[in-house]
Structure formats: structure tokens, C-alpha cells
Protein backbone atom coordinates (compact mmCIF):
# COMPACT_ATOMS: atom_id res chain seq x y z
CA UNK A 1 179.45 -92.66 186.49
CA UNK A 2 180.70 -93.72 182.57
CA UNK A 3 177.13 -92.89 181.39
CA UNK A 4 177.22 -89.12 183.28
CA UNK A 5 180.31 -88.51 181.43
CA UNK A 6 180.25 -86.44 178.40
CA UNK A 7 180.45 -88.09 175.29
CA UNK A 8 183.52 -86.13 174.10
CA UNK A 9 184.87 -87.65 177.42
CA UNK A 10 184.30 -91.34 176.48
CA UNK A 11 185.06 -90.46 173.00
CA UNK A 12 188.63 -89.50 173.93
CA UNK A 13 189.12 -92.98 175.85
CA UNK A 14 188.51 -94.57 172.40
CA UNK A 15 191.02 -91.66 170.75
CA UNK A 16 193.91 -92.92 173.59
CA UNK A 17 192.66 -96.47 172.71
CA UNK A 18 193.22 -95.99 169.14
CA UNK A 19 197.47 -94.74 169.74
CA UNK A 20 197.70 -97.81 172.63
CA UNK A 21 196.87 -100.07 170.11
CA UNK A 22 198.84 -98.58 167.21
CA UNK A 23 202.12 -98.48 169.77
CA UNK A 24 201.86 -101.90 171.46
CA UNK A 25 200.65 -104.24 168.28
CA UNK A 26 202.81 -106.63 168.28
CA UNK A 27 202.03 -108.14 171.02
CA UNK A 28 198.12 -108.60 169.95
CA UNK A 29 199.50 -109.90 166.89
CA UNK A 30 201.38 -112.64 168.51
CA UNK A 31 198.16 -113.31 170.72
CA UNK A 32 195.94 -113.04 167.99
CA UNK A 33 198.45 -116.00 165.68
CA UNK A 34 198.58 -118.04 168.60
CA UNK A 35 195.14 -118.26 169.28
CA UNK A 36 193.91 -118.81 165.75
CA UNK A 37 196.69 -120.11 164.40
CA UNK A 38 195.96 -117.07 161.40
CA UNK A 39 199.15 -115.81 159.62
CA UNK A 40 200.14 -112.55 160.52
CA UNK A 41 199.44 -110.30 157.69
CA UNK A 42 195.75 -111.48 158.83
CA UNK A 43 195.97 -110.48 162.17
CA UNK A 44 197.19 -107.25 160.95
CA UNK A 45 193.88 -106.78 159.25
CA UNK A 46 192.29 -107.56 162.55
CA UNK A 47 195.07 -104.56 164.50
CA UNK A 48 193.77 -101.88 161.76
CA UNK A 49 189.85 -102.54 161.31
CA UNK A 50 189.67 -101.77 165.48
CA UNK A 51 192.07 -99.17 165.55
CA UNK A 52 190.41 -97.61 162.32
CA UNK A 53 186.90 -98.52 164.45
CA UNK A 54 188.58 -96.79 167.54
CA UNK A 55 189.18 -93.86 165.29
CA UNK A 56 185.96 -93.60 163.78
CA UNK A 57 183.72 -93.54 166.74
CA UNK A 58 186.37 -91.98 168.86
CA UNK A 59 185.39 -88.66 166.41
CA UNK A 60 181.82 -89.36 164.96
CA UNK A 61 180.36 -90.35 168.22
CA UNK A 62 179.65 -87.16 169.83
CA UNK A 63 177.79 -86.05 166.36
CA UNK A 64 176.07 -89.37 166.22
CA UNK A 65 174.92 -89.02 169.88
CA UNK A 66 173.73 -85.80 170.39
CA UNK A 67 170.18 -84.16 170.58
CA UNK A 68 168.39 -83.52 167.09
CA UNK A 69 165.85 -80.62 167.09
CA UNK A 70 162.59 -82.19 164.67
CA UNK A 71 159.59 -80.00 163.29
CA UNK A 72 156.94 -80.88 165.86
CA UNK A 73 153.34 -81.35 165.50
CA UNK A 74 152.69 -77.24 165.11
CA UNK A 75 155.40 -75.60 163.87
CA UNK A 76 157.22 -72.90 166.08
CA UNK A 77 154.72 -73.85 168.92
CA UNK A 78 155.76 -77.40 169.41
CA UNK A 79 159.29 -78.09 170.37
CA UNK A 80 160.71 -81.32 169.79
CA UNK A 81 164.03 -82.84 171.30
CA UNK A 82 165.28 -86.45 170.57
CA UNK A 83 167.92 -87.48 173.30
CA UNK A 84 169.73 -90.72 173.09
CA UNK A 85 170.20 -92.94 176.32
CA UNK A 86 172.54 -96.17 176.94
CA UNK A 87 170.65 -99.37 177.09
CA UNK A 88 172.18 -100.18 180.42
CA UNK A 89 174.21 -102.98 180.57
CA UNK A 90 174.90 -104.60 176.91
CA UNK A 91 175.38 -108.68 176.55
CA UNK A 92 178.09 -109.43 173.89
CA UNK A 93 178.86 -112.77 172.95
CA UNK A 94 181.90 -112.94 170.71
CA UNK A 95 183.08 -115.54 168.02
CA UNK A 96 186.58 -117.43 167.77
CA UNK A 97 187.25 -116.10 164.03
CA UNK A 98 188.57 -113.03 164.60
CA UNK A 99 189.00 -112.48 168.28
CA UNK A 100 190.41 -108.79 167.95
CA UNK A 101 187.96 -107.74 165.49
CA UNK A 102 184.71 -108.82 166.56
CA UNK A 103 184.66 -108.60 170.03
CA UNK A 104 186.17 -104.85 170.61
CA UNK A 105 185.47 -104.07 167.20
CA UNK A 106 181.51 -104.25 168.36
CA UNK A 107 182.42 -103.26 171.96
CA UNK A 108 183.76 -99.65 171.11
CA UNK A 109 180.75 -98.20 170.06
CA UNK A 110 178.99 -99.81 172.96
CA UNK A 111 180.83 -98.22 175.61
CA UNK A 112 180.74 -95.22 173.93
CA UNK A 113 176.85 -94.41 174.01
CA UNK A 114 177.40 -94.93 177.87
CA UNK A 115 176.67 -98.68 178.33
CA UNK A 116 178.64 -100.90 180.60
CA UNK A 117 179.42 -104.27 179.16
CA UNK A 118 179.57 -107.60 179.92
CA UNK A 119 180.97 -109.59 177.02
CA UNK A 120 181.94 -113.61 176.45
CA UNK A 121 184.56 -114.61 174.40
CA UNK A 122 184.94 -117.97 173.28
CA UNK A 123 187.07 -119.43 174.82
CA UNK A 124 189.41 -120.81 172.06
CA UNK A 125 190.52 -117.04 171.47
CA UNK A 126 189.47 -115.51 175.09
CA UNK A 127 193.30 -114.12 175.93
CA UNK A 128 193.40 -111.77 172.61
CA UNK A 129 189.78 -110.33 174.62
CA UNK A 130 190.90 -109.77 177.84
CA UNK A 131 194.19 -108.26 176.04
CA UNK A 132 192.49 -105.64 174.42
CA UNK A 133 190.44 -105.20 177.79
CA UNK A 134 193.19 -103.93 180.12
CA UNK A 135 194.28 -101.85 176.92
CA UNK A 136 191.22 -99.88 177.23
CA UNK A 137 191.20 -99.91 181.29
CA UNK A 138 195.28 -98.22 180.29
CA UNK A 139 193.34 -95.93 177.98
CA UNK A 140 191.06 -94.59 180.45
CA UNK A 141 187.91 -96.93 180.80
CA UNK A 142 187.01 -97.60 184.20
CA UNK A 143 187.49 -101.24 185.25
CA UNK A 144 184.17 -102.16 185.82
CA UNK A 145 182.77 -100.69 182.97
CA UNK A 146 183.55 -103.78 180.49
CA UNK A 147 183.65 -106.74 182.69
CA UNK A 148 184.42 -110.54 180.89
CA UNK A 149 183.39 -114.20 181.49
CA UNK A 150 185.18 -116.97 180.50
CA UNK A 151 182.77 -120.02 179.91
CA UNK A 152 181.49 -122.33 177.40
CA UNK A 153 178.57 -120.98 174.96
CA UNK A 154 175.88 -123.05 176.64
CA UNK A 155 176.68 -122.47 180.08
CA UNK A 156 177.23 -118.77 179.83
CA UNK A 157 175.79 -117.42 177.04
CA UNK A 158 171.99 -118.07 177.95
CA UNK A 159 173.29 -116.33 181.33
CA UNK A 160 174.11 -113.57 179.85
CA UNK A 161 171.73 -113.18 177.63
CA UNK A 162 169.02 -113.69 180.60
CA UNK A 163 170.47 -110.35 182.30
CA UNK A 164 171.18 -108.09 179.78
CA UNK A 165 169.29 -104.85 178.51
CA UNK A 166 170.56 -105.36 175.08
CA UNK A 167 172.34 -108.29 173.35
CA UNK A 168 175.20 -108.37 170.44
CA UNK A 169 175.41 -111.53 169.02
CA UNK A 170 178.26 -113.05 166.29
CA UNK A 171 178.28 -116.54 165.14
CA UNK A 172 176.09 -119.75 163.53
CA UNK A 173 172.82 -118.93 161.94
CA UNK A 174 171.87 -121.70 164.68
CA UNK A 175 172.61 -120.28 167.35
CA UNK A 176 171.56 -116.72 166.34
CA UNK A 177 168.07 -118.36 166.17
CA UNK A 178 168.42 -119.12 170.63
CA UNK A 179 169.75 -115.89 171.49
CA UNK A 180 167.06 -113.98 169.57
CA UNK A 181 164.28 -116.21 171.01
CA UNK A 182 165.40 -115.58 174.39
CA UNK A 183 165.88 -111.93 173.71
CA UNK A 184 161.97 -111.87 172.25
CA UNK A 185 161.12 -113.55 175.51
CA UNK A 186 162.54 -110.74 177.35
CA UNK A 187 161.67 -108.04 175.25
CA UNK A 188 164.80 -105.92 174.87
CA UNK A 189 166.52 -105.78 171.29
CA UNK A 190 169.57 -107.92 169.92
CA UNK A 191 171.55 -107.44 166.72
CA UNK A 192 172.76 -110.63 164.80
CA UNK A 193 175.68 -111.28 162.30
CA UNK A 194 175.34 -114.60 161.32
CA UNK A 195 176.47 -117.52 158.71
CA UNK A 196 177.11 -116.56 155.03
CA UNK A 197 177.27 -118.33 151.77
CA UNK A 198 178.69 -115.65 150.03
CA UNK A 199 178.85 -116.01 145.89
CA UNK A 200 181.96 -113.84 143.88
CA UNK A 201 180.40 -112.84 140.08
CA UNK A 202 182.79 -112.63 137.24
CA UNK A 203 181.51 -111.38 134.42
CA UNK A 204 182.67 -111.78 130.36
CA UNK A 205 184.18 -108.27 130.40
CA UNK A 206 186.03 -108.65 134.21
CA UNK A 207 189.87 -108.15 134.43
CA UNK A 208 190.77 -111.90 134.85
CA UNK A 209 194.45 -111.46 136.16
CA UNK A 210 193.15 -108.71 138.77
CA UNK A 211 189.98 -111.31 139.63
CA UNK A 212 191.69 -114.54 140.28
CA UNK A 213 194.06 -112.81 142.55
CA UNK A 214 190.96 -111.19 144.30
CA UNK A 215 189.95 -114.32 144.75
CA UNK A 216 192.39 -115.78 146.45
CA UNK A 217 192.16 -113.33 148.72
CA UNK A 218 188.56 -113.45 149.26
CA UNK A 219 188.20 -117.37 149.30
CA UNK A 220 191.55 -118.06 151.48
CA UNK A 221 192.19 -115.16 154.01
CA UNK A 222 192.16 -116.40 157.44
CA UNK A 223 191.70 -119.97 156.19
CA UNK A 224 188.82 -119.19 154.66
CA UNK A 225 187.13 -118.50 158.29
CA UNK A 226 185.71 -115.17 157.58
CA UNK A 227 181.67 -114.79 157.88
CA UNK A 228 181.92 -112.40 154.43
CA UNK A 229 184.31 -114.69 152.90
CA UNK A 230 183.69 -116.04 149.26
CA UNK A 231 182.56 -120.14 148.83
CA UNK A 232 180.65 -119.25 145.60
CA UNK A 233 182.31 -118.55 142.62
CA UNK A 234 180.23 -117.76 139.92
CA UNK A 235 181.61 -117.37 136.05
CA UNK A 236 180.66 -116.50 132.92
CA UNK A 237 181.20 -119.17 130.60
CA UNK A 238 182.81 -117.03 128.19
CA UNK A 239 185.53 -116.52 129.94
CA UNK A 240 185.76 -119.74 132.43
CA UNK A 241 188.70 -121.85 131.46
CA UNK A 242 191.06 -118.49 131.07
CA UNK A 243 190.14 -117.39 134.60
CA UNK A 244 190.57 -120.94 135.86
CA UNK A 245 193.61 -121.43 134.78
CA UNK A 246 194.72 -118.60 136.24
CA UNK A 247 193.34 -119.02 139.63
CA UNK A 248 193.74 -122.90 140.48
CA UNK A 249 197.98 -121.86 139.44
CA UNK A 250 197.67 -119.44 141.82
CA UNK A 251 195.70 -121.28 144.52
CA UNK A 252 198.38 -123.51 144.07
CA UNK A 253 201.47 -121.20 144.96
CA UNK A 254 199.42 -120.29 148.02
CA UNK A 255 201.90 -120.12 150.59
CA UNK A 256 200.99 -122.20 153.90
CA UNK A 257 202.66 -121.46 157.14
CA UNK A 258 202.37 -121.10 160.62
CA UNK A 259 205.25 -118.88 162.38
CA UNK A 260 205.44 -115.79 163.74
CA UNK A 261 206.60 -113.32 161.41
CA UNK A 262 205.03 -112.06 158.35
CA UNK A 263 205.61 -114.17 154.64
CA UNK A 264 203.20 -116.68 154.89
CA UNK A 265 199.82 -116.43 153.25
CA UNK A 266 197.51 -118.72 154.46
CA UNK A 267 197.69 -120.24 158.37
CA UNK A 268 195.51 -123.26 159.97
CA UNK A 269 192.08 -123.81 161.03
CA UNK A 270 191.22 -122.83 164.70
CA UNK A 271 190.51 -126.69 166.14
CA UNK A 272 190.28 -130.15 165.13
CA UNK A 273 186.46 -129.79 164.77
CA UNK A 274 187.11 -127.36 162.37
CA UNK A 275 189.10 -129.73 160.45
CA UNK A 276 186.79 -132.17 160.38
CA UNK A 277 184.37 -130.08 159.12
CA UNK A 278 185.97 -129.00 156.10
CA UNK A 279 187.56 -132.68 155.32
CA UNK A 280 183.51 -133.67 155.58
CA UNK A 281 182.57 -131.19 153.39
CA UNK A 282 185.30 -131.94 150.85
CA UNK A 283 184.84 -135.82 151.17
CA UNK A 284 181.61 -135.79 150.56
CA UNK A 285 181.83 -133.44 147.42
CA UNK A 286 184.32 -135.87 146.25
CA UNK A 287 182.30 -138.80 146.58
CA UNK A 288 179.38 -137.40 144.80
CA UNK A 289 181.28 -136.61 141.64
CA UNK A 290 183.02 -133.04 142.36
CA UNK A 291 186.16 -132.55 141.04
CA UNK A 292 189.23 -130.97 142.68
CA UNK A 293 191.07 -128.80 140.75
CA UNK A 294 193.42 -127.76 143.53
CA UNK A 295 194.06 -128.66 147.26
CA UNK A 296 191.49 -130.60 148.83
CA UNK A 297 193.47 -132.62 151.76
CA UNK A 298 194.71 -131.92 154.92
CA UNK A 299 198.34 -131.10 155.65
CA UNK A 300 199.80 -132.21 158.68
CA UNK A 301 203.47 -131.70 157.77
CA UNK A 302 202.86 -128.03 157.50
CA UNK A 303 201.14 -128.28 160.98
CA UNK A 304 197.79 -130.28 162.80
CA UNK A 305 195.15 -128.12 161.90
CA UNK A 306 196.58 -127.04 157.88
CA UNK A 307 194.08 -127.70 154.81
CA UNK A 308 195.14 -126.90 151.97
CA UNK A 309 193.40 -124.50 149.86
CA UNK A 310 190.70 -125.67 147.86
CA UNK A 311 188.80 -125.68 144.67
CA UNK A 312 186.06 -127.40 143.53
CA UNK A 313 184.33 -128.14 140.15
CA UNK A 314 181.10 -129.96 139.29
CA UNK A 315 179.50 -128.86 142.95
CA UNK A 316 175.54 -130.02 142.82
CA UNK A 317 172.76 -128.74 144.74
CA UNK A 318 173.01 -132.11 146.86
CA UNK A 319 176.09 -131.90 148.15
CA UNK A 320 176.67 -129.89 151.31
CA UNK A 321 179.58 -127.82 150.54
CA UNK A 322 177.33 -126.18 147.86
CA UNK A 323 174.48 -125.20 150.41
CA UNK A 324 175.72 -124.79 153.98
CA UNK A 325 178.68 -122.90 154.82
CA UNK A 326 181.94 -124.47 155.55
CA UNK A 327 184.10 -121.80 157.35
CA UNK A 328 187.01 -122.77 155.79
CA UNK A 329 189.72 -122.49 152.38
CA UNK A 330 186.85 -124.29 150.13
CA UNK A 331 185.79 -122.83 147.21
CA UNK A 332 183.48 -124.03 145.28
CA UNK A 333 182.90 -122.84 140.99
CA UNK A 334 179.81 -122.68 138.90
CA UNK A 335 179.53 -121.28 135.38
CA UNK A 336 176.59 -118.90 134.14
CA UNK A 337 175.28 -117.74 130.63
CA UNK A 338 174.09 -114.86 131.19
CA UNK A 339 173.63 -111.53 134.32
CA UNK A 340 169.73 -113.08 135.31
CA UNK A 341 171.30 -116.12 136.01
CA UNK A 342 173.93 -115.46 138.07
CA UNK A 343 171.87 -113.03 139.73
CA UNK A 344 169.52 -115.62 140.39
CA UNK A 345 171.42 -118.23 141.39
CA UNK A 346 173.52 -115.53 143.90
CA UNK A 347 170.61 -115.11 145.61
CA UNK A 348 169.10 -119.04 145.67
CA UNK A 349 170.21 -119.51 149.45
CA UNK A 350 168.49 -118.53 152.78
CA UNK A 351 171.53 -116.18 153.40
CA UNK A 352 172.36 -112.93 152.70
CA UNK A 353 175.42 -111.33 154.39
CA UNK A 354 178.13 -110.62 151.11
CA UNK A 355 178.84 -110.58 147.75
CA UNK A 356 181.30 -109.28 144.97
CA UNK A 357 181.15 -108.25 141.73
CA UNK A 358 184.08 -107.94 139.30
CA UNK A 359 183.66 -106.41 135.83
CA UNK A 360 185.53 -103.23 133.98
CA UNK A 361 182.18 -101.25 133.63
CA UNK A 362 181.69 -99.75 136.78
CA UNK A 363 177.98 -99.28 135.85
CA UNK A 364 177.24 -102.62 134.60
CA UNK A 365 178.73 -103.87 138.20
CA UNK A 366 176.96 -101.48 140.24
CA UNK A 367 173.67 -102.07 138.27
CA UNK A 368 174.44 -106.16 139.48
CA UNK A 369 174.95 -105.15 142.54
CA UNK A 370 171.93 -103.25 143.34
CA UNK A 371 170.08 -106.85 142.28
CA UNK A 372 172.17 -109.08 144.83
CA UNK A 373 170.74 -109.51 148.41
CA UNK A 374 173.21 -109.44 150.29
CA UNK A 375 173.70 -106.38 153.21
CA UNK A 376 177.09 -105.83 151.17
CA UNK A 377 178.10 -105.52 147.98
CA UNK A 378 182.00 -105.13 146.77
CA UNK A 379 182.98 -104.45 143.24
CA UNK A 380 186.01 -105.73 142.20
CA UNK A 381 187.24 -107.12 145.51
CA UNK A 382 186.03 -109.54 147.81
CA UNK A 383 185.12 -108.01 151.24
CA UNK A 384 187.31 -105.60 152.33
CA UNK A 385 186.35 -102.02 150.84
CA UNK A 386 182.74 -102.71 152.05
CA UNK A 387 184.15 -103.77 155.46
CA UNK A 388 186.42 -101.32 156.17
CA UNK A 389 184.35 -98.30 155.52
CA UNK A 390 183.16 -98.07 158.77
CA UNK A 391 181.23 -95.04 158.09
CA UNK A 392 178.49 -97.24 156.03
CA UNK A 393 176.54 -100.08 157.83
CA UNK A 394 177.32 -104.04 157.64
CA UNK A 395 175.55 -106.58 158.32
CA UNK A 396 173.22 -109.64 156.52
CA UNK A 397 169.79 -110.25 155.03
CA UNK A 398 167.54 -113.15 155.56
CA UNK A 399 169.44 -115.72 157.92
CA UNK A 400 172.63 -113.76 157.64
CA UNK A 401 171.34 -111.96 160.71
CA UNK A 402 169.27 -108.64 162.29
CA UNK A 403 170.78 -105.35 162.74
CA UNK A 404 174.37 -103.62 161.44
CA UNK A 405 177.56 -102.91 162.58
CA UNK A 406 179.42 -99.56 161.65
CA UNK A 407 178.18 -96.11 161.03
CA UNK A 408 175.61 -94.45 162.85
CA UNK A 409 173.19 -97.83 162.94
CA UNK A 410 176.03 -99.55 164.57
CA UNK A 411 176.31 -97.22 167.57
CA UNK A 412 172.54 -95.84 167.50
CA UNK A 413 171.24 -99.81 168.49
CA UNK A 414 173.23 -99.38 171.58
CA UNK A 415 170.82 -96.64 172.38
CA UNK A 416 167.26 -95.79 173.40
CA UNK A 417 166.13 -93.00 171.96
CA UNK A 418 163.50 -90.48 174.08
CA UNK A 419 161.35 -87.82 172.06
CA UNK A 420 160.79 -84.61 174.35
CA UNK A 421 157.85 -82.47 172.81
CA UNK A 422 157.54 -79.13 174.77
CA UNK A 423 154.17 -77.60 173.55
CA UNK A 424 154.25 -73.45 173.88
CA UNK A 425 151.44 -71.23 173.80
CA UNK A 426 148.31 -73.11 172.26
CA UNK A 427 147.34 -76.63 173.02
CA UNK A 428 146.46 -79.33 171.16
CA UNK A 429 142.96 -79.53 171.62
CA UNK A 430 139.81 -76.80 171.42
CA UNK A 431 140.75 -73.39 172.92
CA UNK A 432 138.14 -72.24 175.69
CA UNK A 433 135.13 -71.54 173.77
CA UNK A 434 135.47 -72.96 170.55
CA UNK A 435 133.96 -75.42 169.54
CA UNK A 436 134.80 -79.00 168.01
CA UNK A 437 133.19 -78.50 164.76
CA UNK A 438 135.52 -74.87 164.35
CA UNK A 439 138.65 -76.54 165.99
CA UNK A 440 138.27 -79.07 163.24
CA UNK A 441 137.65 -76.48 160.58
CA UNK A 442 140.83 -74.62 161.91
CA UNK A 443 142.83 -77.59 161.43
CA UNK A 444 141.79 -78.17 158.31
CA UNK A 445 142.82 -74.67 157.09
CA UNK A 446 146.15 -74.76 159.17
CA UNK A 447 147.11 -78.51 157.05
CA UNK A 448 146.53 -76.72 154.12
CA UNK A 449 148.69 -73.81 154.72
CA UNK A 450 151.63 -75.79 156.06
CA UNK A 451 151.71 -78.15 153.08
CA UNK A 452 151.33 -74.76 150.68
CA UNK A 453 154.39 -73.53 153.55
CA UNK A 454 156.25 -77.14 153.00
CA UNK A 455 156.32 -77.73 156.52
CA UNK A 456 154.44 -81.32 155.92
């Protein structure tokens, strides 16, 4: 019954979705804090990118969804149609970072192309999903439309990704790799947004007052457990010790907190294996020879799960902090010579997801940009202008993951799509009584006079 509706009709459940959301926030945001233990300005971000996500598809989606009309294979005589059909029933499996965000954020544009859904939370953050469930069931969704289990990753998430027609996957590069084998084995598509080891460029000519701030925003927000957030930072030497001293003072006056009300502007890690993770990382760095030129221990009087924001200098290509990523306030800082270098050593690392550029010549950046292979690019912030316009794809090359979010690729993949070719008056083949050799001379003749027409 969703999937017979209209689309404008499932496009205005999103619409009531969107003012729901809008009206009743703060009680998300208090979820959302609670779960993740994220300050609130942060789970603000999370409140806008869906509502602005509810928005978008809530008007695009009838545009992106309808029939096209394509030249066929004769012009005027061949009619051709694509439609656009749900998938069926579409496996999500949702990550802990940014419970909001990533698991309605993806599931909107789902259950708008007509799918039902069937998605799994994780269950550090699964009461901010079922939340924003009963929102949309109060917005218009039929209940068993978007149905939810609660389970650990191993247990349920091979489960679901055994019975669905389609599968949208967020978290590790490792276990990106399982879902997408078992999707292969079945045969039916998946898009992945995995792991990220995402490098920030400052150049000799970048505004360094406007970059370290930027940088604090794009190393630290959310604790630094953000798949597009920055643990590279690459800068010129020209200009090194000026921007450093600028950003380990304000690393520094980063203001750590955990209540519920906004002022604070960093919050905790999500779990004690996250902490543990990030002391490894830093320990290890330490022990090797990497210096810490701000933060670098855990804070328990602040709260259990704090770590202080971090930087670190003389990072080698042995330690682990400076190849895999460590989901969490750790920054590490290189210096470069020259644009080929930093491009090049941007881009030595298997991922691919985000990157950011920050110079006063627009061109200059943009011309970097276009070099970096990553699926997203900012220019003189960290993340959020490429992440927020939802109008333009995102997602991650190489083992940063398969498919996009946003835009017309991030609702189209939650579709099948059906060419209908209606041939009228003269078939494709010989007509009665002529033969092959003038059928193929015809042909000829007509390929000519469409290309001469511009038809091909």
C-alpha cells in the first residue's frame, strides 16, 4: 500500500516529518546527549542535517522519481519511458556516531521511493532510532512500513542482510568488507560509507586565525567521532609555527563538558572501548617519539569516558595513529614544502571519504581540490558545507566505501529502474520484401542523416 501511493503522497509524510521534528527537538536532543554523551550544540547539527534532509527530499523527490522520456533507438518511431520502482524491502544497518543523523538521515529517502524498511541500530544509541521512528508513524508513515531490531551487529546484522532486497550500510571499513560479500552472494546492491583518514591542507597564503579555528572544529566536533572528521593536518612549512601556535592555544581553551544545556564544546567518547582506543593510539605515538603539544590523557574528573583534545607532532608512518583511523579528538600534524607534496601525501592512504583545503585564492584551492581523492572536498572549512548540501552526493573513494548519500544518487540507489521502449509503425528488422543487404544500406543512410540531424 506505501509503494501504490503517489510520490507527492509520501513526499508530504517527510514535509509533516520535517515541522514534527523542528517543534518537538528538544527532546531528541536530550536523547541524542544521553546516548552519546555529545554536547548539545552537536546534537543540534544532527536535529538540522535530517530536518534539512526531510526538507530536501520531502520537495525534490517527486522530480527525482518520476518517468524521463529518452530518444529511442529511431527517433519519433521508438518511444522510450524510464520508470523507477522500490527495491522492496531495504536492510539498513546504522552506526552509534550519530544516531539521529545516519540512521533517518539515510532512511528518508528510502521510504520515499516506496520501500519498506527494516533498519538496526546499534544498540549503544538504539532509543534516539526508535524516537525518530514513532515521529514519522505521528507524521503519517504507516507502522509497518519502517520496522526496527534491536540486536548486536553479529547476531542481527548478517540476518538482515540475508533478507533484504537492498542493503545501506554505515560503519568500519571491516565490516563494510562482510556486508558487501554477503550482498555479492545474493546479488542485490548495497551502498557503503565507511572509515576515513581524512587530511586538512593549509597552505602559505591560508588565513591562519580563520584555519586554526576551522580546525578545531573539524578535528574535535563530536569528540572527534565523525567518519569526515579531520586526523591529518597537513602544513606548509612557511607558515607552521604561526598556525601552531595559534591552534594548540586554542585546542587548549577547548571547553569539555557533559550537561544538558548548550556552552560546552566538546563532550565524551561513546564507551569505554572507545576510550581505550584512543589512549592506545596516543600511547603508542608517545612511546615511539611523538610529541604532544596539547591534550593527550584521559579526563575522568570531567566525566568516565572524557579525552582531552589532542595534538600530535613528530607522527611516523609506523605508528598507528598516523595510518588507521582513531574515531576520536586526535589530531595528528605534518609539515609540507610544497602543493605536490601535500597532494601526495593526502592521498598516500587506502581511504578516501574527506578532505579540506584552506587558502585565500579560491582558485589555487579549488585547483587542489580537484587533485585530492577524496568523494568530498571543502575549502576553507572542515566538513560541513560539503555535508550539508544535500543536493550534491557524499560519500568515499577506495575503502571509504561504495555508493553516495544525498542528491538524486542518494535516493535513485533505493530504486530499480525499468526502460519501456514502445516501437510505432516500422520495426526493427527488414520490412516484408526487402532484403538484408538494402535494410543494411538503409541503415547506413538513416545513421548518417541523424548524426547530420544531431539526434546521435
Amino acid at each position: 500500500a506505501w509503494a501504490a501511493r503517489s510520490v507527492r503522497e509520501r513526499a508530504a509524510v517527510l514535509l509533516r516529518f520535517h515541522d514534527l521534528l523542528l517543534e518537538r527537538q528538544d527532546e531528541v536532543l536530550d536523547l541524542v546527549q544521553s546516548e552519546t554523551g555529545k554536547v548539545r550544540l552537536h546534537a543540534h547539527e544532527e536535529v538540522l542535517a535530517v530536518a534539512v534532509a526531510a526538507r530536501h527530499y520531502g520537495r525534490k523527490a517527486p522530480a527525482y522519481l518520476r518517468s524521463k522520456r529518452h530518444t529511442g533507438a529511431i527517433p519519433v518511431l521508438t518511444k522510450v519511458t524510464e520508470l523507477r520502482h522500490p527495491r522492496g524491502v531495504v536492510g539498513q544497518i546504522a552506526p552509534w556516531n550519530y544516531p539521529l543523523e545516519l540512521s533517518v538521515g539515510d532512511a528518508l529517502p528510502a521510504l520515499v521511493s516506496g520501500n519498506a524498511l527494516v533498519t538496526k541500530p546499534d544498540t549503544q544509541t538504539a532509543l534516539t532510532a526508535l524516537w525518530a521512528r514513532e515521529l514519522l508513524v505521528e507524521a503519517g508513515l504507516p507502522p509497518e512500513v519502517w520496522q526496527m531490531v534491536i540486536g548486536e551487529g553479529p547476531v542481527v546484522g548478517p540476518v538482515v542482510v540475508a533478507q533484504a532486497d537492498y542493503v545501506s550500510f554505515t560503519g568500519s571499513t571491516r565490516t563494510g568488507r562482510e556486508v558487501a560479500r554477503g550482498a555479492a552472494a545474493r546479488l542485490i546492491g548495497c551502498s557503503l560509507e565507511l572509515g576515513g583518514k581524512n587530511a586538512m591542507l593549509v597552505l602559505d597564503d591560508a588565513d591562519l586565525d580563520k584555519a586554526a579555528e576551522g580546525a578545531v572544529r573539524a578535528a574535535f566536533s563530536s569528540a572527534g567521532q565523525l567518519c569526515i572528521s579531520v586526523e591529518r593536518l597537513y602544513v606548509h612549512e612557511a607558515v607552521a609555527d604561526a598556525f601552531l601556535e595559534r591552534f594548540v592555544a586554542r585546542t587548549r581553551a577547548v571547553r569539555l563538558g557533559c550537561h544538558l544545556a548548550y556552552g560546552a564544546e566538546m563532550g565524551s567518547l561513546v564507551s569505554r572501548r572507545q576510550l581505550e582506543v584512543v589512549t592506545e593510539h596516543v600511547g603508542e605515538a608517545v612511546a615511539k617519539g611523538a610529541t604532544v603539544l596539547a591534550g593527550g590523557r584521559a579526563r575522568p574528573d570531567v566525566g568516565p569516558l572524557f579525552f582531552e583534545p589532542t595534538v600530535l607532532d613528530g607522527v611516523r608512518s609506523s605508528m598507528t595513529v598516523c595510518t588507521e583511523e582513531t574515531f576520536g579528538p586526535v589530531v595528528s600534524v605534518y609539515r609540507f614544502s610544497d602543493e605536490d607534496e601535500a597532494v601526495r601525501r593526502a592521498n598516500a592512504t587506502p581511504y578516501g571519504l574527506n578532505s579540506s583545503v584552506w587558502s585565500r585564492d579560491g582558485r589555487r584551492a579549488r585547483r587542489v581540490a580537484a587533485r585530492l581523492r577524496t568523494g568530498t572536498v571543502n575549502i576553507n572549512e572542515g566538513y560541513a558545507p560539503a555535508y550539508g548540501s544535500v543536493q550534491s552526493p557524499m560519500g568515499g573513494m577506495g575503502e571509504s566505501g561504495i555508493g553516495r548519500r544525498h542528491g538524486t544518487e542518494g535516493v535513485l540507489k533505493f530504486t530499480e529502474s525499468q526502460t519501456v521502449a514502445h516501437q510505432r509503425l516500422l520495426p526493427m528488422a527488414p520490412s516484408r520484401g526487402m532484403s538484408d543487404a538494402s535494410y543494411a544500406a538503409f541503415m547506413n543512410v538513416s545513421l548518417k542523416a541523424l548524426k547530420l540531424l544531431r539526434f546521435r
